[in-house]
C-alpha atoms as a PDB file:
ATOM      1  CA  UNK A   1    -132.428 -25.817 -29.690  1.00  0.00           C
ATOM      2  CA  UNK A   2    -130.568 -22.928 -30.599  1.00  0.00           C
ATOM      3  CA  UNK A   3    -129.106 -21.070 -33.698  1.00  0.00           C
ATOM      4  CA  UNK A   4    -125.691 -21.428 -33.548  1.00  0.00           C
ATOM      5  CA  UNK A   5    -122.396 -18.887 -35.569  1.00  0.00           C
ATOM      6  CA  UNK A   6    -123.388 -21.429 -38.750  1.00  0.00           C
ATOM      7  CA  UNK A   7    -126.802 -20.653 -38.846  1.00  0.00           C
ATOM      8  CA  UNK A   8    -126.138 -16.782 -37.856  1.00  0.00           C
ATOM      9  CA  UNK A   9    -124.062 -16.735 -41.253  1.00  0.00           C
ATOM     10  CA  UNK A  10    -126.607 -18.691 -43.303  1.00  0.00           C
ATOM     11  CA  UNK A  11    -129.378 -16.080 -41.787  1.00  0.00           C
ATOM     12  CA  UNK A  12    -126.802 -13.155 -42.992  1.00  0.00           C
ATOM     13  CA  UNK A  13    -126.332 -15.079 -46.573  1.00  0.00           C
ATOM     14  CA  UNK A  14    -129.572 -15.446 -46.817  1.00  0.00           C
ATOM     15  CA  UNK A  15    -130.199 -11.615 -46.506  1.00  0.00           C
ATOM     16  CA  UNK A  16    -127.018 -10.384 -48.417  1.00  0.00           C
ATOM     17  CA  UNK A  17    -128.500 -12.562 -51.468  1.00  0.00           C
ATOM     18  CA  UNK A  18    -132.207 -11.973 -51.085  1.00  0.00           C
ATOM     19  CA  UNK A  19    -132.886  -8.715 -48.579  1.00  0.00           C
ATOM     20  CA  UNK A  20    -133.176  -5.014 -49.931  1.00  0.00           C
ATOM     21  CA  UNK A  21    -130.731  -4.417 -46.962  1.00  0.00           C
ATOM     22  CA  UNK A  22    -128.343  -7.090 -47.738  1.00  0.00           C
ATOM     23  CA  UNK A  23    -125.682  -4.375 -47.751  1.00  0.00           C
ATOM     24  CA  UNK A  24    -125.971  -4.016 -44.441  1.00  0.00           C
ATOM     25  CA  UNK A  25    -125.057  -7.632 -43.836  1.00  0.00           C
ATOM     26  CA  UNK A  26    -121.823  -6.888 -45.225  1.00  0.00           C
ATOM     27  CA  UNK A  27    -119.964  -7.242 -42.185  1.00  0.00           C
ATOM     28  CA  UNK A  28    -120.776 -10.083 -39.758  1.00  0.00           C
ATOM     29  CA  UNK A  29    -122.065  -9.525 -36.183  1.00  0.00           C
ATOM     30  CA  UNK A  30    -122.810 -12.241 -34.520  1.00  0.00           C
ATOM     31  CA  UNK A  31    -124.410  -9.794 -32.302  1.00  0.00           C
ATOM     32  CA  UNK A  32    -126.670  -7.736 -34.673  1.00  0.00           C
ATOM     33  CA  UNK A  33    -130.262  -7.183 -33.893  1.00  0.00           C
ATOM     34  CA  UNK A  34    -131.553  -8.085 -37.146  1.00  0.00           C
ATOM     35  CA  UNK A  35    -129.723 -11.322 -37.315  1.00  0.00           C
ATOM     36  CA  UNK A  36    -130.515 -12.150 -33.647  1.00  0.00           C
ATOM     37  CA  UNK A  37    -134.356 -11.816 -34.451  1.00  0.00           C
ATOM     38  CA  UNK A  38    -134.147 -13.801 -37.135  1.00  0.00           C
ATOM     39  CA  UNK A  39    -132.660 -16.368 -35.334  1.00  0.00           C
ATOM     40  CA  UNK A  40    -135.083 -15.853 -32.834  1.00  0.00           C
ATOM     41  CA  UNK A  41    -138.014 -16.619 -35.811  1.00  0.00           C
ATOM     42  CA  UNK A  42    -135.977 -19.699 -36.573  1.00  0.00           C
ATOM     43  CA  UNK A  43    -136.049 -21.247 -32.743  1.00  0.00           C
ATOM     44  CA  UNK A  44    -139.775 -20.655 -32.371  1.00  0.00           C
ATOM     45  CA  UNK A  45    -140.203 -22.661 -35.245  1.00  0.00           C
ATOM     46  CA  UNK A  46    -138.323 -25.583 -34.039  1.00  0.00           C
ATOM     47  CA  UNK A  47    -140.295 -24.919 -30.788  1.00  0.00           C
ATOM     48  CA  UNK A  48    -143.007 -25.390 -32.428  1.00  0.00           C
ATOM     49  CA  UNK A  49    -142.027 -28.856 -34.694  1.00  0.00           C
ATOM     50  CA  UNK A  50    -141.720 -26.939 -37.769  1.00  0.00           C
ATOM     51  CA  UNK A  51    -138.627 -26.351 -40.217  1.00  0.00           C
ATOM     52  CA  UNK A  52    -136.108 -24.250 -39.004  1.00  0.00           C
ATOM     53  CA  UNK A  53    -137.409 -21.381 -41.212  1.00  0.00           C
ATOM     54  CA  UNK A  54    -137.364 -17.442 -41.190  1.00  0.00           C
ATOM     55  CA  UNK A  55    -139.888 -15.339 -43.564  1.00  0.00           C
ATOM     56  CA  UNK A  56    -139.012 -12.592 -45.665  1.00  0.00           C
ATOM     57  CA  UNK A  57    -142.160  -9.756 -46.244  1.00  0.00           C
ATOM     58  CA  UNK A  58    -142.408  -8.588 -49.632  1.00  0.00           C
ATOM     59  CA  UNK A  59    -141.535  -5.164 -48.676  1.00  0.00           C
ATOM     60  CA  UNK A  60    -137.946  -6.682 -47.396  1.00  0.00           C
ATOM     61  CA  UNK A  61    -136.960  -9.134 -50.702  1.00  0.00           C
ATOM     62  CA  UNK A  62    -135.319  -7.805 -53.696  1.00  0.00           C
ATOM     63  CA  UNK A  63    -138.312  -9.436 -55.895  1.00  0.00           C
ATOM     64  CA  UNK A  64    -140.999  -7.858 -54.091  1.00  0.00           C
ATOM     65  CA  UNK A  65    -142.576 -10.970 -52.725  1.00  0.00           C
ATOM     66  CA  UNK A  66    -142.878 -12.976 -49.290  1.00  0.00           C
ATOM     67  CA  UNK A  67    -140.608 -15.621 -49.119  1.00  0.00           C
ATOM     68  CA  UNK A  68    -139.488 -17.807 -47.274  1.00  0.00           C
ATOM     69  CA  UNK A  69    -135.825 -19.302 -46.432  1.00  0.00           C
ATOM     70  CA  UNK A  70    -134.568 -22.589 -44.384  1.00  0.00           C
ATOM     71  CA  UNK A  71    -131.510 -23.032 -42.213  1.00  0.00           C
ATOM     72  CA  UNK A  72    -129.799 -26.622 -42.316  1.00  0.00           C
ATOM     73  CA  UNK A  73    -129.155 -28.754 -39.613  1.00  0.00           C
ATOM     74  CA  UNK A  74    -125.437 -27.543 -39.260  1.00  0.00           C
ATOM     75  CA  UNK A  75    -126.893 -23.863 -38.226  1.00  0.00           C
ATOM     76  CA  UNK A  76    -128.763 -25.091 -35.018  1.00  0.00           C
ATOM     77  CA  UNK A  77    -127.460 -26.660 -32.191  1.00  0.00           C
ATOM     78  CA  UNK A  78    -129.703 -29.559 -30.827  1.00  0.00           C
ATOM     79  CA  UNK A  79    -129.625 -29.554 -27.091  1.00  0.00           C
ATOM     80  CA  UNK A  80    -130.009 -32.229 -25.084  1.00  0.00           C
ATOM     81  CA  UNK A  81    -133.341 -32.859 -22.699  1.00  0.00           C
ATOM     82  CA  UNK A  82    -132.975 -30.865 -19.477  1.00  0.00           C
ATOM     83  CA  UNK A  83    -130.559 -28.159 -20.787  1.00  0.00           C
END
């Protein structure tokens, strides 16, 4: 299971709306760092059985609190056994 360009632009939506940095998610990069880590967070987590979730630290949210933010299904691409 992967993150696919959907769930990249939820992840940047997501951080535009919510993040202290959301500025810098202005522009999309399907390539950027953050994005790609976050993304990264996300997979583990489906790895693992849980919700395809990503956590923001209070330090990093506009409200000053941990939260934490859900992709849907049309952000992750759900490979098939063996790939």
């Amino acid at each position: 299971m992967e993150v696919n360009e959907n769930g990249l632009r939820q992840i940047r939506d997501v951080l535009i709306r919510y993040s202290q940095y959301g500025s810098a998610y202005e522009v999309f990069d399907k390539h950027d760092i953050g994005l790609r880590q976050f993304a990264s967070t996300v997979e583990s987590q489906l790895r693992a059985g849980n919700p395809p979730t990503f956590d923001l630290k209070a330090h990093e949210t506009k409200s000053g609190h941990a939260e934490t933010h859900e992709i849907s299904r049309h952000g992750i691409n759900f490979l098939q056994q063996g790939d």
